[in-house]
C-alpha atoms as a PDB file:
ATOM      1  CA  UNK A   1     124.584  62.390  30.922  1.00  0.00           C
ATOM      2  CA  UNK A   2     123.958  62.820  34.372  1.00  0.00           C
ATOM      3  CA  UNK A   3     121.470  59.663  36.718  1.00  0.00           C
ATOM      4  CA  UNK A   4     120.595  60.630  39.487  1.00  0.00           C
ATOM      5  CA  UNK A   5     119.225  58.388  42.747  1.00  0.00           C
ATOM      6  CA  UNK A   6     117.792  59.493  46.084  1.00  0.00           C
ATOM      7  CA  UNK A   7     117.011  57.147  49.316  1.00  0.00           C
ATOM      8  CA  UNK A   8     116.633  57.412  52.830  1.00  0.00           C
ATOM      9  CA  UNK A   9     118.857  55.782  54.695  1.00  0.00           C
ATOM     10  CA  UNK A  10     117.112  55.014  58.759  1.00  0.00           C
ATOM     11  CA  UNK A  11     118.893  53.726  61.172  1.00  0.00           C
ATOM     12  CA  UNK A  12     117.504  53.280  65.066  1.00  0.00           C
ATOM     13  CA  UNK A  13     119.117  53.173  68.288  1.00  0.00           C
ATOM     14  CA  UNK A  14     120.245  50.347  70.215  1.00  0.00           C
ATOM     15  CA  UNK A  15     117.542  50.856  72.293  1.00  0.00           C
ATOM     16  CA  UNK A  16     114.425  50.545  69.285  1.00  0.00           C
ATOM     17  CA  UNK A  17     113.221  53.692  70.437  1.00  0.00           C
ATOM     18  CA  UNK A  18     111.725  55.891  68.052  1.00  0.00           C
ATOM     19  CA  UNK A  19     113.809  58.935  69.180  1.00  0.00           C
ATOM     20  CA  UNK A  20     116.414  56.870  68.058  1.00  0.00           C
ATOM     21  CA  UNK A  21     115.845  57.204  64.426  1.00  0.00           C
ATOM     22  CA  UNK A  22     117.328  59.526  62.211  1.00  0.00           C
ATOM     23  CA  UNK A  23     117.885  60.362  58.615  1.00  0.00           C
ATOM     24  CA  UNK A  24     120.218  60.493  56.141  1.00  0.00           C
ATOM     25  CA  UNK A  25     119.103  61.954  52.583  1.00  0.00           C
ATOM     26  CA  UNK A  26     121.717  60.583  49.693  1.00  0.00           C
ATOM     27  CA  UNK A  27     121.632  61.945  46.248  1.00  0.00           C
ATOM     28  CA  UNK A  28     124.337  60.072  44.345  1.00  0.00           C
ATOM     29  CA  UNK A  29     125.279  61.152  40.626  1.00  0.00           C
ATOM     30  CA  UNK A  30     127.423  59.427  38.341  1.00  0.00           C
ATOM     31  CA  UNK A  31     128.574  61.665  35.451  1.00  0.00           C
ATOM     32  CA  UNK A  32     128.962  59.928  32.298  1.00  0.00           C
ATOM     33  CA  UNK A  33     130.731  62.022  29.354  1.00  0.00           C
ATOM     34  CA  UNK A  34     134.097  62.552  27.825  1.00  0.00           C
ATOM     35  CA  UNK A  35     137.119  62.095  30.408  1.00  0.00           C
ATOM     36  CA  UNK A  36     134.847  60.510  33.570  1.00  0.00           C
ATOM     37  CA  UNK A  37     136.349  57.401  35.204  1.00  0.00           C
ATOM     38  CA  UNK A  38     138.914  57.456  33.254  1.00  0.00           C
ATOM     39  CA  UNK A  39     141.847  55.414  34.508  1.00  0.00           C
ATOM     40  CA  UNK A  40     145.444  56.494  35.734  1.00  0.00           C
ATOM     41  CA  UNK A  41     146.358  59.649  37.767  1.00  0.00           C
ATOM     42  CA  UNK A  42     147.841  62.176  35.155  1.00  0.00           C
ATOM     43  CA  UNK A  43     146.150  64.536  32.205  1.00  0.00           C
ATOM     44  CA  UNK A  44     147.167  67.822  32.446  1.00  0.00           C
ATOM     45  CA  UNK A  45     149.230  69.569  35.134  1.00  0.00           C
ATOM     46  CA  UNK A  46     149.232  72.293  37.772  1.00  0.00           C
ATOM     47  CA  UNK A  47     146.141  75.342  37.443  1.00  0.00           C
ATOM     48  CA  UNK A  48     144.875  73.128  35.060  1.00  0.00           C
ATOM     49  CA  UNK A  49     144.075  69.923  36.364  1.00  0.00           C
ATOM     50  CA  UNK A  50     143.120  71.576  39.558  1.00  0.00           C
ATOM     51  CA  UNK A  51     140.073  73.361  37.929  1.00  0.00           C
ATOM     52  CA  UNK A  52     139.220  70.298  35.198  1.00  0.00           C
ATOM     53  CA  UNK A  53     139.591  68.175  38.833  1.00  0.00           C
ATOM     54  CA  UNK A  54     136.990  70.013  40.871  1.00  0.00           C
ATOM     55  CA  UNK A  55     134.370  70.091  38.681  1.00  0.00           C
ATOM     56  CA  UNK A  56     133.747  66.396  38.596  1.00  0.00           C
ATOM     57  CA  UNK A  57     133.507  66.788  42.467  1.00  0.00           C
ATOM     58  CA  UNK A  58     129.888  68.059  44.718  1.00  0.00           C
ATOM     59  CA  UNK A  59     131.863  71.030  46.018  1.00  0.00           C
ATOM     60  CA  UNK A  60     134.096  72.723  43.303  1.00  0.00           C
ATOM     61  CA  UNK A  61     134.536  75.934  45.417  1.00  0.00           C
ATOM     62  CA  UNK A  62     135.794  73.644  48.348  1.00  0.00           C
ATOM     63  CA  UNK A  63     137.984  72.054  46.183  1.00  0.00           C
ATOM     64  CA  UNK A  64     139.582  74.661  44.510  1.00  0.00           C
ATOM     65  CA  UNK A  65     140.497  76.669  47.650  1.00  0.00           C
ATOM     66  CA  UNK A  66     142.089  73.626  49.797  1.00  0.00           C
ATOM     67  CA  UNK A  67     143.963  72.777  46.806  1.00  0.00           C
ATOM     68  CA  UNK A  68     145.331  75.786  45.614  1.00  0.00           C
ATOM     69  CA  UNK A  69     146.241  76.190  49.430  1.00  0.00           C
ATOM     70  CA  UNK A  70     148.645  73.546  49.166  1.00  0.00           C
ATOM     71  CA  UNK A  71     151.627  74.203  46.690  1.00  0.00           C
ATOM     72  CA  UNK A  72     152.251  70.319  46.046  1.00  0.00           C
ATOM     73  CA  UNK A  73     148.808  70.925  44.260  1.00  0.00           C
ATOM     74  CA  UNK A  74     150.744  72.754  40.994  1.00  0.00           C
ATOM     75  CA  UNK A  75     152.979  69.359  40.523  1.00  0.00           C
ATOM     76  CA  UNK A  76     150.397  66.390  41.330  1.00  0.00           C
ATOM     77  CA  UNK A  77     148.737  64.002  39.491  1.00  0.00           C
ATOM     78  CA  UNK A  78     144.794  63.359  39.812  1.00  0.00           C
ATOM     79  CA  UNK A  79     145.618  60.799  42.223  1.00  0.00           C
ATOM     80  CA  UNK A  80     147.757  63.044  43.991  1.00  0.00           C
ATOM     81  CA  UNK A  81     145.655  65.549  44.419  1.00  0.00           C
ATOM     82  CA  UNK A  82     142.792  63.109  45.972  1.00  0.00           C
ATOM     83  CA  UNK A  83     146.010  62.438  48.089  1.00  0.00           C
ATOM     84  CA  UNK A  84     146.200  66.315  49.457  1.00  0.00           C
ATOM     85  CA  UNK A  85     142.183  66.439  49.770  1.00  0.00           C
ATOM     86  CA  UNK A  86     142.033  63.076  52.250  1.00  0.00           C
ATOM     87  CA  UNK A  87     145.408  65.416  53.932  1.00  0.00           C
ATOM     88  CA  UNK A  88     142.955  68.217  54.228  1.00  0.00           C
ATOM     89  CA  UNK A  89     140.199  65.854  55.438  1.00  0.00           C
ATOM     90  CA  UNK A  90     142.734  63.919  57.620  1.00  0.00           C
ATOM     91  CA  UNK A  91     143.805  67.553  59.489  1.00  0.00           C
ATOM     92  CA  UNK A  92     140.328  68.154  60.031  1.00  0.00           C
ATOM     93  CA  UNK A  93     139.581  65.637  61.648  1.00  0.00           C
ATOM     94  CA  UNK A  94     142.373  65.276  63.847  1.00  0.00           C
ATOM     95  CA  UNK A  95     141.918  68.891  65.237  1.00  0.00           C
ATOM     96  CA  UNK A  96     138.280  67.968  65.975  1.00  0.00           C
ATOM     97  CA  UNK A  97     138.599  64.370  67.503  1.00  0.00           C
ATOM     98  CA  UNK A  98     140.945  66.917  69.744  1.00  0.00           C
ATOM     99  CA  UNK A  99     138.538  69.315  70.557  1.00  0.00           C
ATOM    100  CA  UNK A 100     135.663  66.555  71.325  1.00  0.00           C
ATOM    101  CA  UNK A 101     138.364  65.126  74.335  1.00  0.00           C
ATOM    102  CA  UNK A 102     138.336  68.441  75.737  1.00  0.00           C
ATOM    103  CA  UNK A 103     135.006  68.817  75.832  1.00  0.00           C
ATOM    104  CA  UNK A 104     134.543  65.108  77.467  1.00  0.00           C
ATOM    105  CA  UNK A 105     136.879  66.350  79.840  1.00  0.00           C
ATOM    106  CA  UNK A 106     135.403  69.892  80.805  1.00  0.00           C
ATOM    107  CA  UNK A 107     131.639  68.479  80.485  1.00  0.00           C
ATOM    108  CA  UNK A 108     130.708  67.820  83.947  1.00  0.00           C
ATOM    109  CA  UNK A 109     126.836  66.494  81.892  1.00  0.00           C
ATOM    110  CA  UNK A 110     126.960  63.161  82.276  1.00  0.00           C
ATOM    111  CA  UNK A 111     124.384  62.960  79.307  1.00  0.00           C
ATOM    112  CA  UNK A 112     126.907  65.326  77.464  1.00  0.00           C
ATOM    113  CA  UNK A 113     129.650  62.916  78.620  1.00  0.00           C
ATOM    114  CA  UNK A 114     128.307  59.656  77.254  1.00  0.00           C
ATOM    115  CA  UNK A 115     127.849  61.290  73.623  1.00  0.00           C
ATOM    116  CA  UNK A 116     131.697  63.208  73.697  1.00  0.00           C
ATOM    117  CA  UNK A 117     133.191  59.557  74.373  1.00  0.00           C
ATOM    118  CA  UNK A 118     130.835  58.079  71.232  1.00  0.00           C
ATOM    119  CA  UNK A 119     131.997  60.979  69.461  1.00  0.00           C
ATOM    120  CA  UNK A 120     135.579  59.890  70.344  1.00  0.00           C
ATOM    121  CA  UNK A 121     135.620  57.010  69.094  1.00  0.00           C
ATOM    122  CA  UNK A 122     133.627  57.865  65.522  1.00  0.00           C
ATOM    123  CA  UNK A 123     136.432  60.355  65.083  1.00  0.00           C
ATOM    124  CA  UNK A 124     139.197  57.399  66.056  1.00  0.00           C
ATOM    125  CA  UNK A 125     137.625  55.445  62.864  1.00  0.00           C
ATOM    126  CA  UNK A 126     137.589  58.211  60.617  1.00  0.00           C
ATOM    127  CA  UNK A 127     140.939  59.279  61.178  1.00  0.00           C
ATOM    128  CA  UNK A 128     142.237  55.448  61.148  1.00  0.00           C
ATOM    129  CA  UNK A 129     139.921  55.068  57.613  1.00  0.00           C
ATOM    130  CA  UNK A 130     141.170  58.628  56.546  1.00  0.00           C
ATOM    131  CA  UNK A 131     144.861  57.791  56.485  1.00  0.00           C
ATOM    132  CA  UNK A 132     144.057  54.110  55.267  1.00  0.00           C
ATOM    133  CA  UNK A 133     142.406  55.746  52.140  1.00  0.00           C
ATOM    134  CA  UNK A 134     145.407  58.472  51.591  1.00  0.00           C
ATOM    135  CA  UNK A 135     147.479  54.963  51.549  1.00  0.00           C
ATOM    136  CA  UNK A 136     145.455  52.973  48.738  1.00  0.00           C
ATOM    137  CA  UNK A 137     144.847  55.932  46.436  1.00  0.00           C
ATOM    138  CA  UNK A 138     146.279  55.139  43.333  1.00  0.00           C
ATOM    139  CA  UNK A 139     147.125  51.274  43.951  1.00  0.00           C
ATOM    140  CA  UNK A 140     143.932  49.901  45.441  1.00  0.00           C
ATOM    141  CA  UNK A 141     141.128  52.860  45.037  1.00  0.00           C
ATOM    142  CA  UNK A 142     138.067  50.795  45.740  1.00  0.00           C
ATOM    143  CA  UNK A 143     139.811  50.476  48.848  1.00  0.00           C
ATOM    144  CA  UNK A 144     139.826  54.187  49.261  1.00  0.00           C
ATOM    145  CA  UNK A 145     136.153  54.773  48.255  1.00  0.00           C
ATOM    146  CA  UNK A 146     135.375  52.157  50.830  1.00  0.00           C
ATOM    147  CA  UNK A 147     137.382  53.971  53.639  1.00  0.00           C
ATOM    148  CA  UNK A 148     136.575  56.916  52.330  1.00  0.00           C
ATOM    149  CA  UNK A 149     132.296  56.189  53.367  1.00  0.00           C
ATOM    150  CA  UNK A 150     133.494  54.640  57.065  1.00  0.00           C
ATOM    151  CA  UNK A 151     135.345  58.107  57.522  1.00  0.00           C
ATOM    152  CA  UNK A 152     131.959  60.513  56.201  1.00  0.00           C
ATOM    153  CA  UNK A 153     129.631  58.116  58.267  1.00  0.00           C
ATOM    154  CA  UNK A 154     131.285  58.426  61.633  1.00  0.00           C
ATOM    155  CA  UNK A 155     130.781  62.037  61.819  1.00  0.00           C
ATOM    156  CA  UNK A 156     127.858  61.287  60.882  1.00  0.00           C
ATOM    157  CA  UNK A 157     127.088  58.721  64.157  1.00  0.00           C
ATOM    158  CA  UNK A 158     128.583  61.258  66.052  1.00  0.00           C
ATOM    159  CA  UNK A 159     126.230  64.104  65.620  1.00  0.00           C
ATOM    160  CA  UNK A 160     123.271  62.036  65.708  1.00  0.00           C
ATOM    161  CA  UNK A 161     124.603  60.963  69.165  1.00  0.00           C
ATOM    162  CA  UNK A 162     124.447  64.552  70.480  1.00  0.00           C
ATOM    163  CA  UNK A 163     121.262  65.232  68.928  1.00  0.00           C
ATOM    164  CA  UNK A 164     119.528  62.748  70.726  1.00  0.00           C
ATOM    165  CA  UNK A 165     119.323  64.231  73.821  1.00  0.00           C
ATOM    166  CA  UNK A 166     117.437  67.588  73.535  1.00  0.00           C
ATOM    167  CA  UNK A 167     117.629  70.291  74.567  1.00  0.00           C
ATOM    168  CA  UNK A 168     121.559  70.021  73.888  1.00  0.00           C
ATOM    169  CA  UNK A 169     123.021  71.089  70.659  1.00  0.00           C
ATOM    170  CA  UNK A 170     125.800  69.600  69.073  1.00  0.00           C
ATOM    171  CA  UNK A 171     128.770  72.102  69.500  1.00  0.00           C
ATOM    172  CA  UNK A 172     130.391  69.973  65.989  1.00  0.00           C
ATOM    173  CA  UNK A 173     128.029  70.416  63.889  1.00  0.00           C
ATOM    174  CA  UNK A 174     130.023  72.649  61.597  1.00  0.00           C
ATOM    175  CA  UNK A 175     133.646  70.195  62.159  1.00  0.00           C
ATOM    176  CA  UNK A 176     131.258  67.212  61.390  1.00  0.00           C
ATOM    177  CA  UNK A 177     130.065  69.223  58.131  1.00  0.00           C
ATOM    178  CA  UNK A 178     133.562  70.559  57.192  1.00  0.00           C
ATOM    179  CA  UNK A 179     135.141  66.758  57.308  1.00  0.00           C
ATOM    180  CA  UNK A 180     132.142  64.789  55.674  1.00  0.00           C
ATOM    181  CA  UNK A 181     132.410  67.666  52.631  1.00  0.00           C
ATOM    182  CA  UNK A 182     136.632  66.886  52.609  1.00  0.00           C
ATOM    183  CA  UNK A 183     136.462  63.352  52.351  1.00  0.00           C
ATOM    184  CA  UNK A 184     133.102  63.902  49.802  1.00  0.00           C
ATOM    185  CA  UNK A 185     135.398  65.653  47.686  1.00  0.00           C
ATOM    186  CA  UNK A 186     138.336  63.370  48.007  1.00  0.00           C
ATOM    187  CA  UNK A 187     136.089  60.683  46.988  1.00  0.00           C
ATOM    188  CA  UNK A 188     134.725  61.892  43.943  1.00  0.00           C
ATOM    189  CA  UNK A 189     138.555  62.368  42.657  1.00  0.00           C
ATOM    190  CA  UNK A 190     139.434  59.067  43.416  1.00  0.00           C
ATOM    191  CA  UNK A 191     136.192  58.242  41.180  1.00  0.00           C
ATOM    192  CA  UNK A 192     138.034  60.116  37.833  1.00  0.00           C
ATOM    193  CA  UNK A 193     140.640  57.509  38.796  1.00  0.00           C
ATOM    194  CA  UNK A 194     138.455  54.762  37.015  1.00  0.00           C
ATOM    195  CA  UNK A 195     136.914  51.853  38.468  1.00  0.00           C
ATOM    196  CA  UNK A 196     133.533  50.150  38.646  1.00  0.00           C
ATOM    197  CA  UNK A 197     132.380  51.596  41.791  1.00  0.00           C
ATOM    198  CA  UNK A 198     129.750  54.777  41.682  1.00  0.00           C
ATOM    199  CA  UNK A 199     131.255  58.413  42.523  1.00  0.00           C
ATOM    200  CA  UNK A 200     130.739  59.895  46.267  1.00  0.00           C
ATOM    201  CA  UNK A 201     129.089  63.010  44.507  1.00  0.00           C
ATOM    202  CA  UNK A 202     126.903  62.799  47.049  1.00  0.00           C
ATOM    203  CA  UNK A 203     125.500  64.605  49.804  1.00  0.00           C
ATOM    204  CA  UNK A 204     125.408  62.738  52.861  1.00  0.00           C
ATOM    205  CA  UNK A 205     124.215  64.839  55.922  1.00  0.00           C
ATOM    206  CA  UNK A 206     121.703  64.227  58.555  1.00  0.00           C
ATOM    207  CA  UNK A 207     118.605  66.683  57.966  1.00  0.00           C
ATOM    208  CA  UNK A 208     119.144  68.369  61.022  1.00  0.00           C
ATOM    209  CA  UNK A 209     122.469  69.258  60.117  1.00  0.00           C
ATOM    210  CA  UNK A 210     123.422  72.853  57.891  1.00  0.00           C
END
């Protein structure tokens, strides 16, 4: 059985201004059926698990590929391999928290300037929450779910920053993307894990955003 819910989630600008709003469309899905939030990390092994894994998750393809990229993948455990998908997430992120200092630095837009240092610190959170959640998996996994939504909501913050000022475009909105749809998938494994809390099966991106 599959229930679905949809809301909008608005959220303004310090400032009250209209052009401060944006939108967030979330379609969360909690799978009920034989095997779902079930508790402990093992059942099955290896190939296996990996495919039986990633279809309980909002991006099987995604799943599949950055697993089966990573050899520990063949000897882990469910919670192991929402371990090597917050890894994944926790890469990506670093490189682009990176790139967004260069770009603060080579910017000379002081518009441009004031949105690249938001953007630095949203990225600071989500690789702080990121590396929080790869430490609870397993032990404490509400406390990864909960980690796991303050490190796809930052890159969130961050592109809406950028997009406020038109005519720029954000030059991250494919890194903001890439790490929301990690940790999205990390989440829903952690979900399998058991626990009261709902999946992340959920979409989570900014309309404007691919």
């Amino acid at each position: 059985m599959v229930v679905v819910w949809w809301w909008w989630m608005l959220e303004t600008s310090d400032s009250g201004s209209s052009n401060g709003w944006w939108h967030v469309v979330v379609a969360m899905v909690i799978m009920v059926g034989e095997g779902d939030g079930g508790g402990g990390g093992g059942g099955g092994s290896g190939a296996d698990l990996v495919d039986e894994t990633c279809q309980k998750t909002a991006h099987p393809d995604l799943c599949n590929s950055t697993l089966r990229s990573n050899p520990n993948s063949t000897v882990a455990d469910v919670a192991g391999l929402a371990r090597i998908m917050f890894g994944a997430a926790l890469s990506k992120a670093a490189a682009t928290l990176t790139r967004v200092k260069i770009l603060f630095h080579e910017t000379k837009d002081p518009v441009l300037r004031e949105s690249f240092d938001n953007c630095i610190t949203q990225y600071d959170d989500t690789v702080a929450a990121i590396t929080n959640a790869i430490k609870s998996v397993g032990s404490d996994n509400k406390a990864a779910k909960d980690d796991s939504y303050t490190a796809m909501m930052a890159p969130l913050r961050c592109e809406n920053t950028l997009l406020h000022f038109p005519p720029h475009k954000s030059p991250l909105t494919d890194a903001n993307n890439d790490v929301i749809r990690l940790v999205l998938v990390a989440d829903d494994i952690v979900y399998t894990l058991g626990g009261w809390f709902p999946p992340g099966s959920l979409l989570c991106l900014p309309l404007n955003m691919k």
